[in-house]
C-alpha atoms as a PDB file:
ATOM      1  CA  UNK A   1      22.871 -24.003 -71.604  1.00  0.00           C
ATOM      2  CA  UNK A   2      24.066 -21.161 -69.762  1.00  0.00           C
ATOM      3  CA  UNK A   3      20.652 -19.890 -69.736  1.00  0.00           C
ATOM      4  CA  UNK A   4      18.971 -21.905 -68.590  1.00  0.00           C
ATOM      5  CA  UNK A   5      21.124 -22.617 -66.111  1.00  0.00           C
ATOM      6  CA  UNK A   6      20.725 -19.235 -64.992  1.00  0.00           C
ATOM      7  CA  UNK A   7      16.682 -18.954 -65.301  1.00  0.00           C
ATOM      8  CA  UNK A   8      16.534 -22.249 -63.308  1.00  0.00           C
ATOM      9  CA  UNK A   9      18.796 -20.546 -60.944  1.00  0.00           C
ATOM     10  CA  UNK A  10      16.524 -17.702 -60.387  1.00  0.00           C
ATOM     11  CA  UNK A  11      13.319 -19.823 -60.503  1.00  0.00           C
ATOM     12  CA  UNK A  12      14.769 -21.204 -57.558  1.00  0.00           C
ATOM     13  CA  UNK A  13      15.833 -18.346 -55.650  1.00  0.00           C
ATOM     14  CA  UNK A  14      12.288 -16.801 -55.948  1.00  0.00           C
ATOM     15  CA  UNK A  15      10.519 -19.909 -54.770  1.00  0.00           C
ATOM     16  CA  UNK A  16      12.540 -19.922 -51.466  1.00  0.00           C
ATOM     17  CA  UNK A  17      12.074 -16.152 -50.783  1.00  0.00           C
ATOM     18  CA  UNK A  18       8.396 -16.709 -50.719  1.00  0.00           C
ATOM     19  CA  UNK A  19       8.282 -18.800 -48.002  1.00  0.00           C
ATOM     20  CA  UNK A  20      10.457 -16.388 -46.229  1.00  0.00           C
ATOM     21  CA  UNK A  21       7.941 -14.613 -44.640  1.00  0.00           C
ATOM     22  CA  UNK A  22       6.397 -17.474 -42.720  1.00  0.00           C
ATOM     23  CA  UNK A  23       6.683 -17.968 -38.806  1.00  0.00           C
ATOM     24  CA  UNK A  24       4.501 -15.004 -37.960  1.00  0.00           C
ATOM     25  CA  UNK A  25       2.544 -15.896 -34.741  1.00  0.00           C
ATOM     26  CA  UNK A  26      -0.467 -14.552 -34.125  1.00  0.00           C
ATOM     27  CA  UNK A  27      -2.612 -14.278 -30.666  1.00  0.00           C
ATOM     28  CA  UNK A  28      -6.303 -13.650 -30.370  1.00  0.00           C
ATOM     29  CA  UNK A  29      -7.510 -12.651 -26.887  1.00  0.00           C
ATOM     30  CA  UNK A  30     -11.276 -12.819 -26.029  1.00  0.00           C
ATOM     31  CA  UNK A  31     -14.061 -14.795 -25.986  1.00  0.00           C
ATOM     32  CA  UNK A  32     -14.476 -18.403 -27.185  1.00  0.00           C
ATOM     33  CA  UNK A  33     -17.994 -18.672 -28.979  1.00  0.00           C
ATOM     34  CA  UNK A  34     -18.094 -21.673 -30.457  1.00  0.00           C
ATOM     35  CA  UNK A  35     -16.471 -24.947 -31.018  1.00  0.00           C
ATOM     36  CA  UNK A  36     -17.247 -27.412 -33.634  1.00  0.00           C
ATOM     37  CA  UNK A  37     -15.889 -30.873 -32.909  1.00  0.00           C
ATOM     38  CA  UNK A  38     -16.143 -32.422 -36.449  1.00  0.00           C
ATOM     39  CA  UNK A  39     -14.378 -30.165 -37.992  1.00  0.00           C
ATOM     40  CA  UNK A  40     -11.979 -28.904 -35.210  1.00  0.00           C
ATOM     41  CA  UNK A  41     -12.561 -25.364 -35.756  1.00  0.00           C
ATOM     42  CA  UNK A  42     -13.076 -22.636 -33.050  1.00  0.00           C
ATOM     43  CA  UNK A  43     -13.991 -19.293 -33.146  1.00  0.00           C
ATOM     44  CA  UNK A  44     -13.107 -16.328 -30.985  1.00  0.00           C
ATOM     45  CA  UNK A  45     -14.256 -12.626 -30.567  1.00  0.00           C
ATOM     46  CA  UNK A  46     -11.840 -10.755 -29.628  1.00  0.00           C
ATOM     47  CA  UNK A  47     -11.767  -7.922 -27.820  1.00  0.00           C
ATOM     48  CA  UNK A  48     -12.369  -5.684 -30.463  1.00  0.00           C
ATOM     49  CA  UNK A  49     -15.529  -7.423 -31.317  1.00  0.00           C
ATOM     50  CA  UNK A  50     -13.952  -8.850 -34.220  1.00  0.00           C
ATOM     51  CA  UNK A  51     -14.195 -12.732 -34.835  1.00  0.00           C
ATOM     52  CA  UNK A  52     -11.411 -15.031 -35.981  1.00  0.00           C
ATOM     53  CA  UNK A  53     -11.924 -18.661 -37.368  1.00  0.00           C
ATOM     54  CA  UNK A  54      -8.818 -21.334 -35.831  1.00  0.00           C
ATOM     55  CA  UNK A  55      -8.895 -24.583 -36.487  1.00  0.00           C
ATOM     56  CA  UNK A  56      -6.746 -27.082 -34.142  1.00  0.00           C
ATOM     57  CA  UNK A  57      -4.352 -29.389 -35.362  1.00  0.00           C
ATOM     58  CA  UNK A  58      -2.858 -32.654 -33.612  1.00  0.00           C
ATOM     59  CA  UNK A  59       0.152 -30.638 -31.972  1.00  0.00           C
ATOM     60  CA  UNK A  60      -2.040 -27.764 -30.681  1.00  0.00           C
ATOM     61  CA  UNK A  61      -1.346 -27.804 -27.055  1.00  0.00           C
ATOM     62  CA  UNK A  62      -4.682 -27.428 -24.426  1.00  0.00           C
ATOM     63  CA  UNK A  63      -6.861 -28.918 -27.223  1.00  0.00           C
ATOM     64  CA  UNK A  64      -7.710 -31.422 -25.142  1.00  0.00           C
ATOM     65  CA  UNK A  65      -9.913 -29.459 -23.134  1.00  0.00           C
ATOM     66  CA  UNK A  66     -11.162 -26.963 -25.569  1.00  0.00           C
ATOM     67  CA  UNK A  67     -14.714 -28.021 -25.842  1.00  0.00           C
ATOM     68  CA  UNK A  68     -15.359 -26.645 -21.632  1.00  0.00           C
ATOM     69  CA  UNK A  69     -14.145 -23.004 -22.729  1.00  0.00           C
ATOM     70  CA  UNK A  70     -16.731 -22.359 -25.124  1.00  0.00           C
ATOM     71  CA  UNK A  71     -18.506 -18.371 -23.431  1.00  0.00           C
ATOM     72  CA  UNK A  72     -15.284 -18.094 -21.694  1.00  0.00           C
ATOM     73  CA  UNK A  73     -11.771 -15.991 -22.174  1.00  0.00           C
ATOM     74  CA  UNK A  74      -8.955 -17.536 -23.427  1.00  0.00           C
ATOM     75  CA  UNK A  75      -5.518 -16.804 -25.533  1.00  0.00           C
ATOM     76  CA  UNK A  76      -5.241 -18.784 -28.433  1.00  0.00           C
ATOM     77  CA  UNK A  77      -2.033 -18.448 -30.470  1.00  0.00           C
ATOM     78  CA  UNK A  78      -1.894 -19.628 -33.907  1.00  0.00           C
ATOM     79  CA  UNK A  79      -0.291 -19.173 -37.204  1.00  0.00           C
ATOM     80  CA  UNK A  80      -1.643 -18.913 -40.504  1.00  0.00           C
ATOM     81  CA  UNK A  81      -5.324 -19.743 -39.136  1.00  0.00           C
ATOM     82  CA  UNK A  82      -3.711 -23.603 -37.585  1.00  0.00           C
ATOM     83  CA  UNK A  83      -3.837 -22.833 -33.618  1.00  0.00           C
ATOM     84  CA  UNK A  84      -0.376 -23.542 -31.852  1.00  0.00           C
ATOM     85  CA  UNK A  85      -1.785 -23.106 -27.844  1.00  0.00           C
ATOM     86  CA  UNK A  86      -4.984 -22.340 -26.704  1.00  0.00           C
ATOM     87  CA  UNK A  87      -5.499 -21.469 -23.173  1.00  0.00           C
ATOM     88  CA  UNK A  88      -8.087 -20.224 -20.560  1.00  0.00           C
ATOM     89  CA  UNK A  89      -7.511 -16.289 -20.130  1.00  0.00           C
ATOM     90  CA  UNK A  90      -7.895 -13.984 -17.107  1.00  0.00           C
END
């Protein structure tokens, strides 16, 4: 009993560590190419050429006008590839 006491013990410990990690914002800076509207994804090339897939969710604030930024900069922050913000950049 003891035992497996203390393997569901550990189990448990592990499980919540993993998550630990979580909460790390990222923020892409460049040029919105695209926007799809059925699927709610955008795509922007940064700066460094590089491209990054986001799709919005219901809580992503400045969705609402997404669709008029497509070939212009903006600063979309988002967190494991679910946008947070997106905004027109300078």
């Amino acid at each position: 009993m003891k035992k497996l006491l203390a393997l569901t013990a550990i189990i448990a410990l592990s499980l919540g560590s993993a998550d630990a990690g979580c909460g790390k914002k990222v923020t892409n800076e460049g040029t919105l190419k695209s926007f799809d509207a059925a699927t709610k994804t955008l795509t922007v090339e940064g700066k460094d050429g590089k491209a990054a897939s986001i799709t919005l969710t219901p809580t992503t604030a400045g969705a609402e006008g997404v669709d008029k930024l497509v070939g212009k900069a903006v600063k979309v922050i988002s967190e494991h590839g679910k946008a947070d913000s997106v905004a027109a950049g300078a």
